[in-house]
N, C-alpha and C. Protein backbone atom coordinates (compact mmCIF):
# COMPACT_ATOMS: atom_id res chain seq x y z
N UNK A 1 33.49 -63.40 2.06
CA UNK A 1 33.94 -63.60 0.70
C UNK A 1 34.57 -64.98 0.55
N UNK A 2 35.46 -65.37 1.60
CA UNK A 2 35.95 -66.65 1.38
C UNK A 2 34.78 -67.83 1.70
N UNK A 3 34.06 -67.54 2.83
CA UNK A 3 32.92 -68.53 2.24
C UNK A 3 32.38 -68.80 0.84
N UNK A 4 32.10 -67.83 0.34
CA UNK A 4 31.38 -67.33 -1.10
C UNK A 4 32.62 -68.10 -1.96
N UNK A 5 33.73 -68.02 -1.79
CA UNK A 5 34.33 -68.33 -2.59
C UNK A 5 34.46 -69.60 -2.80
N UNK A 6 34.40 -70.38 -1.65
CA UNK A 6 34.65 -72.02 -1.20
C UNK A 6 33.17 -72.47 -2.07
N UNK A 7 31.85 -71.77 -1.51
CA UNK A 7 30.58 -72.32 -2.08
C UNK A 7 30.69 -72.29 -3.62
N UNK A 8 31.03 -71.73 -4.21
CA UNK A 8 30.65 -71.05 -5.33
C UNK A 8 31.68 -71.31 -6.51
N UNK A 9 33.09 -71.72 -6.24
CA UNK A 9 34.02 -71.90 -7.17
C UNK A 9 34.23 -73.42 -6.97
N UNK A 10 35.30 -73.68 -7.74
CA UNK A 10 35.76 -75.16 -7.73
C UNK A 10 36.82 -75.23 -6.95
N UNK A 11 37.15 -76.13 -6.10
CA UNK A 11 38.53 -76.74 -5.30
C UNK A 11 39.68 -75.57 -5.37
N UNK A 12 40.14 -75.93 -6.50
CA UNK A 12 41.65 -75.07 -7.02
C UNK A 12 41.24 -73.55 -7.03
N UNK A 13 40.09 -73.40 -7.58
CA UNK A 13 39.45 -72.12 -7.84
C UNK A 13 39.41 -71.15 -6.43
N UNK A 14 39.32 -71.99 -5.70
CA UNK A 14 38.69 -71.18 -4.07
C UNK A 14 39.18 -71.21 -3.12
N UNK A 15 40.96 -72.08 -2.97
CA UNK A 15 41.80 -72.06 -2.57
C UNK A 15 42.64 -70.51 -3.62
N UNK A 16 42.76 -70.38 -4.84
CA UNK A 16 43.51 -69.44 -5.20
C UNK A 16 43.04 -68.18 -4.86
N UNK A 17 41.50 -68.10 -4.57
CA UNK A 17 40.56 -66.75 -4.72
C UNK A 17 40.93 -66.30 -2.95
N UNK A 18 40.64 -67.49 -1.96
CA UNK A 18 40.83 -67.03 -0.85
C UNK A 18 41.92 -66.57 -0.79
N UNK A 19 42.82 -67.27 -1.37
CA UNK A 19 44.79 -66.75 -0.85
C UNK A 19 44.55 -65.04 -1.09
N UNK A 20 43.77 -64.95 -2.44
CA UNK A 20 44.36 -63.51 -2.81
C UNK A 20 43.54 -62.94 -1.89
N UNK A 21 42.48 -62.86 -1.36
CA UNK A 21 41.60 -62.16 -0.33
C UNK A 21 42.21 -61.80 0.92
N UNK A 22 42.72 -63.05 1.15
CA UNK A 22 43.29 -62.67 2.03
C UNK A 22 44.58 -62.29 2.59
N UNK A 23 45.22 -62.02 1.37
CA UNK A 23 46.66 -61.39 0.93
C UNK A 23 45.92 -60.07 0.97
N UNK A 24 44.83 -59.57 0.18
CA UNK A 24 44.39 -58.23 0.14
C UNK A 24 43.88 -57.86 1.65
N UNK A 25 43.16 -58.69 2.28
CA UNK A 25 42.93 -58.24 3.65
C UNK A 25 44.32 -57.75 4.76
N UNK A 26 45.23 -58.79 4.69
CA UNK A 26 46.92 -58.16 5.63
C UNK A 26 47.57 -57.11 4.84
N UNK A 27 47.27 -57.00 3.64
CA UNK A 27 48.07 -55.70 2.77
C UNK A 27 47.36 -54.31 2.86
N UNK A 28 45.92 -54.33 3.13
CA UNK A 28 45.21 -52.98 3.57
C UNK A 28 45.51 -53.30 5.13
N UNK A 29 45.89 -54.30 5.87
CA UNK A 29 45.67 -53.91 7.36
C UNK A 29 47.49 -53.34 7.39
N UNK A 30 48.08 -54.03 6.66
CA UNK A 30 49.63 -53.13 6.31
C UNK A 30 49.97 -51.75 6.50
N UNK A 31 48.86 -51.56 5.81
CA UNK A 31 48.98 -49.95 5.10
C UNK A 31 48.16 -49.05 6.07
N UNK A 32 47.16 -49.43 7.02
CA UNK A 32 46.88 -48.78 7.95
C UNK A 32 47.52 -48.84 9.33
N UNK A 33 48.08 -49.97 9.53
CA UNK A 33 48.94 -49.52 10.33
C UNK A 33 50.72 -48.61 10.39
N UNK A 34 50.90 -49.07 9.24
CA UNK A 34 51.70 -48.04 8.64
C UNK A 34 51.39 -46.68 8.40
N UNK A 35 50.24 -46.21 8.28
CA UNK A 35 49.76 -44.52 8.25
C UNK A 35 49.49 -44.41 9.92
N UNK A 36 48.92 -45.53 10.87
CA UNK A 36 49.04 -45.07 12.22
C UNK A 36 50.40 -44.39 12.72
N UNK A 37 50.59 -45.33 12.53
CA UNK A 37 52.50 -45.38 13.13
C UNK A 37 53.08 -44.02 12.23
N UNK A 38 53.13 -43.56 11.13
CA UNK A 38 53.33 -42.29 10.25
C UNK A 38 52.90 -40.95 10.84
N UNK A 39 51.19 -41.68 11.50
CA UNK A 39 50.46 -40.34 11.68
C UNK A 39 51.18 -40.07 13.36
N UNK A 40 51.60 -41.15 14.19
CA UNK A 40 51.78 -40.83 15.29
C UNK A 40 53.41 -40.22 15.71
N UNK A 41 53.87 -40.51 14.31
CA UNK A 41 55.50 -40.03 14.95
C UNK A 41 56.09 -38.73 14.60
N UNK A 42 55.10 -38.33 13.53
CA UNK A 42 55.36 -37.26 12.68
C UNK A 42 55.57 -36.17 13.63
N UNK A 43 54.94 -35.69 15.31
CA UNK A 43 55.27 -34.54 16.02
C UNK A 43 56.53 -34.78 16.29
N UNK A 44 56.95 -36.43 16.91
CA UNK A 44 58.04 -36.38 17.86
C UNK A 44 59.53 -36.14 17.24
N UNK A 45 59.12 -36.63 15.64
CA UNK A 45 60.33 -36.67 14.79
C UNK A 45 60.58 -35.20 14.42
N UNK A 46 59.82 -34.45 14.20
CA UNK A 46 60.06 -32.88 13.94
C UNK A 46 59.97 -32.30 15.37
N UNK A 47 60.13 -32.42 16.29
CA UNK A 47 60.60 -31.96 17.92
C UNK A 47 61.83 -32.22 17.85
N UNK A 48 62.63 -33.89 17.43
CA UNK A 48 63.76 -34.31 17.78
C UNK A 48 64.69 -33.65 16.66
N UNK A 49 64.22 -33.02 15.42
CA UNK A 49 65.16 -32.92 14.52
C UNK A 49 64.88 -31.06 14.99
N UNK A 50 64.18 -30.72 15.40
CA UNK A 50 64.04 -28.90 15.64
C UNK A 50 64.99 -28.97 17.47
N UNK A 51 64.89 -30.20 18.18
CA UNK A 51 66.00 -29.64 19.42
C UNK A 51 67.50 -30.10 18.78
N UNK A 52 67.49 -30.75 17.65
CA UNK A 52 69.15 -31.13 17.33
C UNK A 52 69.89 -29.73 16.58
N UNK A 53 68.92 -29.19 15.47
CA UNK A 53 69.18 -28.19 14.79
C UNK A 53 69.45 -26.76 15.40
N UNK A 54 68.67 -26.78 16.65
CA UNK A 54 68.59 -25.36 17.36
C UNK A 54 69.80 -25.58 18.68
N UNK A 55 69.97 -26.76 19.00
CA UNK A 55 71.22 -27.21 19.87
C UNK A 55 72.19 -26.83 18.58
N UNK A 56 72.42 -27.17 17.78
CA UNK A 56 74.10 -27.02 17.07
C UNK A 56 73.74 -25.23 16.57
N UNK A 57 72.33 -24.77 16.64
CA UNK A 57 72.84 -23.20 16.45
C UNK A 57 72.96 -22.73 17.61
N UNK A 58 72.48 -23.18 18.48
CA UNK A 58 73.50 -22.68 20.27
C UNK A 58 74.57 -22.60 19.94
N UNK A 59 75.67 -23.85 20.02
CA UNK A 59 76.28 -23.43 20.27
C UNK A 59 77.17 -22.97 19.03
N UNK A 60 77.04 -22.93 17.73
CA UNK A 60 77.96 -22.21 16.86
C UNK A 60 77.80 -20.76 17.42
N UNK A 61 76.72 -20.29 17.86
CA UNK A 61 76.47 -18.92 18.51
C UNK A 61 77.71 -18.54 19.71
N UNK A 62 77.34 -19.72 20.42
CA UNK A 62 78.06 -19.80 22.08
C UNK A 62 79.66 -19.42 21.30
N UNK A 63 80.05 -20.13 20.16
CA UNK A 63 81.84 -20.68 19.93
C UNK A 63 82.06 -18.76 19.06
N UNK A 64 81.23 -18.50 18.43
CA UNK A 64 81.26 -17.17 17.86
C UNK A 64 81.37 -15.86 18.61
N UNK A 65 80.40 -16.32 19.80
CA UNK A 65 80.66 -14.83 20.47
C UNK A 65 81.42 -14.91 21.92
N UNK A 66 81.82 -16.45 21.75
CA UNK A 66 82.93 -16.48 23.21
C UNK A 66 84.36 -16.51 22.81
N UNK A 67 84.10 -17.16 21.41
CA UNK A 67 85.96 -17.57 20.86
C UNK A 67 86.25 -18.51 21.56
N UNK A 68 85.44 -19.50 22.17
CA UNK A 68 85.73 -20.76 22.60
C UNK A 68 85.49 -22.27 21.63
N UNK A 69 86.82 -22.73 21.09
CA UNK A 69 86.47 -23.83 19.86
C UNK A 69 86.62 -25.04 20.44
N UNK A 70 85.02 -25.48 20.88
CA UNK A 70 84.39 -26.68 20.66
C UNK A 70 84.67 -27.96 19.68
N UNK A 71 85.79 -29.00 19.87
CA UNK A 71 85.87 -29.87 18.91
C UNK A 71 84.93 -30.27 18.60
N UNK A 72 84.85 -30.68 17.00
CA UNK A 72 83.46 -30.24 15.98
C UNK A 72 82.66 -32.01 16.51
N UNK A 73 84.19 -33.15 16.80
CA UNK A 73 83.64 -34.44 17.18
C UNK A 73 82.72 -34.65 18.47
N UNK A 74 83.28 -33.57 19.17
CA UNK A 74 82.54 -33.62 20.79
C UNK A 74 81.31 -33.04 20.34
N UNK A 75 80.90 -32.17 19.71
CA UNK A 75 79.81 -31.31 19.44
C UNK A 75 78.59 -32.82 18.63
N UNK A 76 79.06 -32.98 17.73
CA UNK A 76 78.63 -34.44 16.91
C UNK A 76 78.31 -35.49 17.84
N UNK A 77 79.09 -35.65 18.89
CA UNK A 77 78.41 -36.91 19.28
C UNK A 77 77.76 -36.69 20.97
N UNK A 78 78.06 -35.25 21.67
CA UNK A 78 77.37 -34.85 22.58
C UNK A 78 76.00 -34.52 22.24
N UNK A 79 76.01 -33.15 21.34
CA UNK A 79 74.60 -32.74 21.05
C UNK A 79 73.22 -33.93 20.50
N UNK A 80 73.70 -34.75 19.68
CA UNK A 80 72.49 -35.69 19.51
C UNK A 80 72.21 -36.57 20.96
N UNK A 81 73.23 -36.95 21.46
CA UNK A 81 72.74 -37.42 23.15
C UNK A 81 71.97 -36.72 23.54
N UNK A 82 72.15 -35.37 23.64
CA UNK A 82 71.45 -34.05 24.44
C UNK A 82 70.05 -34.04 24.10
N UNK A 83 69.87 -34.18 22.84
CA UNK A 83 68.63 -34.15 22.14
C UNK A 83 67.67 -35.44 22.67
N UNK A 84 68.29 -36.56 22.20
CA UNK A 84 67.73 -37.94 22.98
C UNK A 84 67.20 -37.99 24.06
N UNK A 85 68.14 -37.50 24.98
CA UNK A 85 67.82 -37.25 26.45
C UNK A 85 66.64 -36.29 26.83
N UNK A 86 66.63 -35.14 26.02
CA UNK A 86 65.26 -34.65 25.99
C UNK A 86 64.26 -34.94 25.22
N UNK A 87 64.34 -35.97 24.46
CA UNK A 87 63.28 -36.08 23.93
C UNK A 87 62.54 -37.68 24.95
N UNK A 88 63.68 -38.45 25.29
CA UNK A 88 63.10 -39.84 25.79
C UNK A 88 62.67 -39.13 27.43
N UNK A 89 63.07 -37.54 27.44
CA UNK A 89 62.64 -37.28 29.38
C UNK A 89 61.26 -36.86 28.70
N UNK A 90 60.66 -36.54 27.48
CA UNK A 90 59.44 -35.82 27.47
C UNK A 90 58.16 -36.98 26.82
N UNK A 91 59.15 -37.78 26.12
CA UNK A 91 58.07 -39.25 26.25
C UNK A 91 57.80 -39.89 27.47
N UNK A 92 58.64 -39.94 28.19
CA UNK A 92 58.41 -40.94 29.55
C UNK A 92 57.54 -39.76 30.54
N UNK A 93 57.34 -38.38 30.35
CA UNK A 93 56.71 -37.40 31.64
C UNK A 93 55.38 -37.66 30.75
N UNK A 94 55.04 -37.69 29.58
CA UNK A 94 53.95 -37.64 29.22
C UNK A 94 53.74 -36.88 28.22
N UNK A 95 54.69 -36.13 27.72
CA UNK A 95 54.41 -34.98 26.72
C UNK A 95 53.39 -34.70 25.65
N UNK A 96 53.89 -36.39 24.86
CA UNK A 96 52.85 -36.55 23.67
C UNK A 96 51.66 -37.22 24.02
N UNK A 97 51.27 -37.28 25.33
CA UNK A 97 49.77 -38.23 25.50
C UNK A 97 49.00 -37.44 25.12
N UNK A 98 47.92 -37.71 24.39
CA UNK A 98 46.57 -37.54 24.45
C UNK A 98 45.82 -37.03 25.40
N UNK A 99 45.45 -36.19 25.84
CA UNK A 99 45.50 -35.07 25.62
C UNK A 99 46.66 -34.21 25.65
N UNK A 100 47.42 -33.29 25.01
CA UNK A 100 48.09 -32.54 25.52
C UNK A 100 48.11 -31.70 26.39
N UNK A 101 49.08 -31.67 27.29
CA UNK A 101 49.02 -30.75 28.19
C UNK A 101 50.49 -30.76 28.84
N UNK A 102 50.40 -28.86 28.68
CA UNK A 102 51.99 -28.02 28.67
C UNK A 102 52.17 -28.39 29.90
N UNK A 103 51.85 -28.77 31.25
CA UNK A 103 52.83 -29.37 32.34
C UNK A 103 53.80 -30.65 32.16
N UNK A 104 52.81 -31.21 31.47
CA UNK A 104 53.94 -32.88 31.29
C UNK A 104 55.06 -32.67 30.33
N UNK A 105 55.27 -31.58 29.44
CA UNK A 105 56.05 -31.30 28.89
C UNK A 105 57.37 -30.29 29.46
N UNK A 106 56.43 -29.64 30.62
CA UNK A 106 57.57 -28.74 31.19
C UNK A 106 58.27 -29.36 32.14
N UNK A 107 57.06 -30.15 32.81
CA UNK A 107 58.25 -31.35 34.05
C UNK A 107 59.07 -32.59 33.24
N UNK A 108 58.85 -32.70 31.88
CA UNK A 108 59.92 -33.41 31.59
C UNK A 108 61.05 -32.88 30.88
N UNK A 109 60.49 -31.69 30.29
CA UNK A 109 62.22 -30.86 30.45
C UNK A 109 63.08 -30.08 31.13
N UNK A 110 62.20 -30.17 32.12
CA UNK A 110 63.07 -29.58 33.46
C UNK A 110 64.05 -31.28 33.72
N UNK A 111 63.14 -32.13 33.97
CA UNK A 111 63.81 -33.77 34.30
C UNK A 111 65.31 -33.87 33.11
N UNK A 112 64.91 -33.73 31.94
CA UNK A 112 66.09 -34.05 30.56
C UNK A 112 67.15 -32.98 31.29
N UNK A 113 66.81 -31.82 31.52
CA UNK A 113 67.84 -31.06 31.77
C UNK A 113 68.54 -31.23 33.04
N UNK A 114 67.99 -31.26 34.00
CA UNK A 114 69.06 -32.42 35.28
C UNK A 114 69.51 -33.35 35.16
N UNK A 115 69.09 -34.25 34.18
CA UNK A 115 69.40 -35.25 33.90
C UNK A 115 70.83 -35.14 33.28
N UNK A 116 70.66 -34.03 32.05
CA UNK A 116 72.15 -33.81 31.56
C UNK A 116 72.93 -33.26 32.13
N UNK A 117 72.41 -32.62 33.21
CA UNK A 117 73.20 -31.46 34.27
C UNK A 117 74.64 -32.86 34.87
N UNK A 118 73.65 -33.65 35.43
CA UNK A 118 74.08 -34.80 36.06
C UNK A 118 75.18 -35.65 35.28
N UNK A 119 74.96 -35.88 34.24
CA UNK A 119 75.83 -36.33 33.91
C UNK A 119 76.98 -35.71 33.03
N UNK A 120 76.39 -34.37 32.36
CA UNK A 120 78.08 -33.87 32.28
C UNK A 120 78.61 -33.25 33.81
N UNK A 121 78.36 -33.09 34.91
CA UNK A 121 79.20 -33.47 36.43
C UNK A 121 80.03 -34.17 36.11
N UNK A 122 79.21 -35.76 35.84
CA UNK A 122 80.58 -37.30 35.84
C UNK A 122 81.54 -37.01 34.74
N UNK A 123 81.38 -35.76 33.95
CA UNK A 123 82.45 -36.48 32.86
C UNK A 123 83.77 -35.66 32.92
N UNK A 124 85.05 -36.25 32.44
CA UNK A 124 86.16 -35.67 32.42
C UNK A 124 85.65 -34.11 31.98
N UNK A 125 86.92 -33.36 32.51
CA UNK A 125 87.17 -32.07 32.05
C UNK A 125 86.65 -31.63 30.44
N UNK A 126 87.79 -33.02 30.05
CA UNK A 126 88.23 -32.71 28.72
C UNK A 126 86.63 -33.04 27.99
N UNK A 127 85.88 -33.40 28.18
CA UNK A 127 84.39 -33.23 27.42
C UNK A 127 83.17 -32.44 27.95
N UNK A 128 83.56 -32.01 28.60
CA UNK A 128 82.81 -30.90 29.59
C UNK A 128 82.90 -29.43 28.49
N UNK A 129 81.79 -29.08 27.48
CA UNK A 129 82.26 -27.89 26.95
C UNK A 129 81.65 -26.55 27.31
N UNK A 130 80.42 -26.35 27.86
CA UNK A 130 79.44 -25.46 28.18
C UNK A 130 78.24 -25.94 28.68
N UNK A 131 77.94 -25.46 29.96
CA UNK A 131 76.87 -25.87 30.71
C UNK A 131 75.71 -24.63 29.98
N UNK A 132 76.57 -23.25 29.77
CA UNK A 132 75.63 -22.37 29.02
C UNK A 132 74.68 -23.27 28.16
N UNK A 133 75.05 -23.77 27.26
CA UNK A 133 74.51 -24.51 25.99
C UNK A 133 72.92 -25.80 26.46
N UNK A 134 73.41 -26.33 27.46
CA UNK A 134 72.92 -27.21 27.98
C UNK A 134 71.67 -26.25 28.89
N UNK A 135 71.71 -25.14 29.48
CA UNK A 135 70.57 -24.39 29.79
C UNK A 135 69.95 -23.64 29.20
N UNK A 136 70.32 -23.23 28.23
CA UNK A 136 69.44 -22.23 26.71
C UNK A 136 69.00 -23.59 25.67
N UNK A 137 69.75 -25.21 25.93
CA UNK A 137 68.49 -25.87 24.97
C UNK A 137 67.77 -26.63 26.13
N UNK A 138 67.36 -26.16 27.40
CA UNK A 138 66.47 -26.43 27.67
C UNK A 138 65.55 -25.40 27.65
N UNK A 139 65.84 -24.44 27.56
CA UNK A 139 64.88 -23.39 27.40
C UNK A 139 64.43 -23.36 25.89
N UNK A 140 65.29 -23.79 25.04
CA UNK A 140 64.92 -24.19 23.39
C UNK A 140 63.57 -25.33 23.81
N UNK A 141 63.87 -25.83 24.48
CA UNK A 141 62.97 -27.37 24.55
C UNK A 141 61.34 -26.77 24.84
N UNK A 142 61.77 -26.21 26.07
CA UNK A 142 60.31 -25.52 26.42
C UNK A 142 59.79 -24.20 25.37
N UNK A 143 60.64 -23.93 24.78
CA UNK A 143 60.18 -22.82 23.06
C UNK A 143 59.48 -24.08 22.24
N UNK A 144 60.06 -24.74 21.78
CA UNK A 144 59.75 -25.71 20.89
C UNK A 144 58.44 -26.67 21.43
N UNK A 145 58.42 -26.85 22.80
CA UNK A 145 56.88 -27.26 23.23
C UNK A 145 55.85 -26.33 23.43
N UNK A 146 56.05 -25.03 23.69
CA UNK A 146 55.34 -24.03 23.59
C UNK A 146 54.53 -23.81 22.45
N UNK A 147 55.21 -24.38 21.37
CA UNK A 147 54.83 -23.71 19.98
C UNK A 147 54.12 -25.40 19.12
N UNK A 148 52.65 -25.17 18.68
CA UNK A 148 51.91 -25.93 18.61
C UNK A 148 51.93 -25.68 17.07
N UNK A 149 52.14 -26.87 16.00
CA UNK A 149 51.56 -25.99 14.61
C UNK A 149 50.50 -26.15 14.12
N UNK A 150 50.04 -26.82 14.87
CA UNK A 150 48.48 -26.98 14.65
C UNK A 150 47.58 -25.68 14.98
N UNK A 151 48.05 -25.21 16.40
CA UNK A 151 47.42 -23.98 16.89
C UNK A 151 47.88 -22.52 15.81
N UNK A 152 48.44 -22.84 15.33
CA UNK A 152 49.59 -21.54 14.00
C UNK A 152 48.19 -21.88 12.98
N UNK A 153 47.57 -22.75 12.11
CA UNK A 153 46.98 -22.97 11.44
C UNK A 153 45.74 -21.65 12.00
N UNK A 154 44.99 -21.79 13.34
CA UNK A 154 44.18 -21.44 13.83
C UNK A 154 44.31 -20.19 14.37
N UNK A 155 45.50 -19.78 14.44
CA UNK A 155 46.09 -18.63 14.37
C UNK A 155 45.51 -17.56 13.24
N UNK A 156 46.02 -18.02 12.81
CA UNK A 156 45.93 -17.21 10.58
C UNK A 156 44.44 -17.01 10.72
N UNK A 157 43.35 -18.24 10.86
CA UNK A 157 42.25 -17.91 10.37
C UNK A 157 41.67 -16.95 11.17
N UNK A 158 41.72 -17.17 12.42
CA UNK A 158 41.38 -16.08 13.55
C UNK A 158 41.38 -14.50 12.88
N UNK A 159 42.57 -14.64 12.59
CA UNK A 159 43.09 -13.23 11.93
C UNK A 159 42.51 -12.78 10.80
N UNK A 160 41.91 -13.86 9.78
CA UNK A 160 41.68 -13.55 8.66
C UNK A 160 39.88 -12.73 8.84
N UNK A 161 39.13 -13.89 9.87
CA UNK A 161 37.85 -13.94 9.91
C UNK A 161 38.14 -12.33 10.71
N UNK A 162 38.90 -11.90 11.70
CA UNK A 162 38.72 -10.78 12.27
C UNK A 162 39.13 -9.10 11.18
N UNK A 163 39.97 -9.54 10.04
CA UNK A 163 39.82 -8.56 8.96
C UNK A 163 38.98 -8.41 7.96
N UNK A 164 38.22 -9.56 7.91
CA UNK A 164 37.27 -9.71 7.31
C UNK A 164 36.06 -9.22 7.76
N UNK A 165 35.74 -8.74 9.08
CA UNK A 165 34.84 -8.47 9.63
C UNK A 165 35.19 -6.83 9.87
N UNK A 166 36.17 -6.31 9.53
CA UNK A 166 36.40 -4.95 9.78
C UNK A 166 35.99 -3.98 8.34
């Protein structure tokens, strides 16, 4: 097109026509890499916000049926670590590669969870609140990788085509 445009228009004409061409060419390559990057984060961001949400209903559970009160600040700025930590142990084992596959996800939350084991060890008393918590969201972790929603889609129809056939 910008050839076409240089041949075919005048000077001023085909300098303004290319600019916009090729303003339109980086503004669609914009927008597709922006739906890559959209299409690729969309699992990890709903993993990281389903282990933060199901970590703080641990432990309001844990503080309810032990009568042990968890300062609400330690809870705030431990639990999103906790989450991080399992989510950056299940990017680095492999979790979200292409192909999926439930081992790289289970050896990296077994890894997140020693990992945190390890370091609430180093820490004072006084921030040390429940190791309980820290082993039921790793077992949250491996629920939450277990559960595919893509495979839930394929679920339903299974079901539908098999009542349909009865």
């Amino acid at each position: 097109m910008i050839i076409f445009a240089r041949k075919h228009f005048s000077s001023k004409n085909a300098k303004l026509f290319s600019f916009l061409i090729n303003l339109a060419i980086y503004f669609r390559a914009g927008i597709a890499l922006g739906n890559r990057a959209l299409r690729k984060s969309v699992l990890p961001v709903l993993d990281y916000g389903a282990m933060l949400i199901l970590l703080f209903g641990i432990a309001s559970v844990y503080q309810n049926y032990t009568s042990i009160f968890i300062p609400e600040i330690l809870l705030k700025m431990a639990l999103p670590v906790y989450a991080g930590i399992w989510f950056l142990s299940l990017v680095f084992s492999g979790g979200y590669d292409k192909p999926v596959r439930l081992i790289s996800g289970i050896f990296g939350a077994a890894i997140g969870t020693g990992l945190i084991l390890m370091i609430y060890a180093l820490l004072p008393k006084d921030f040390q609140f429940s190791r309980l918590i820290i082993l039921a969201g790793g077992g949250m972790v491996l629920g939450i990788l277990s559960f595919d929603p893509f495979d839930f889609a394929h679920v339903f129809t299974s079901m539908e085509n098999w009542r349909s056939k009865q």
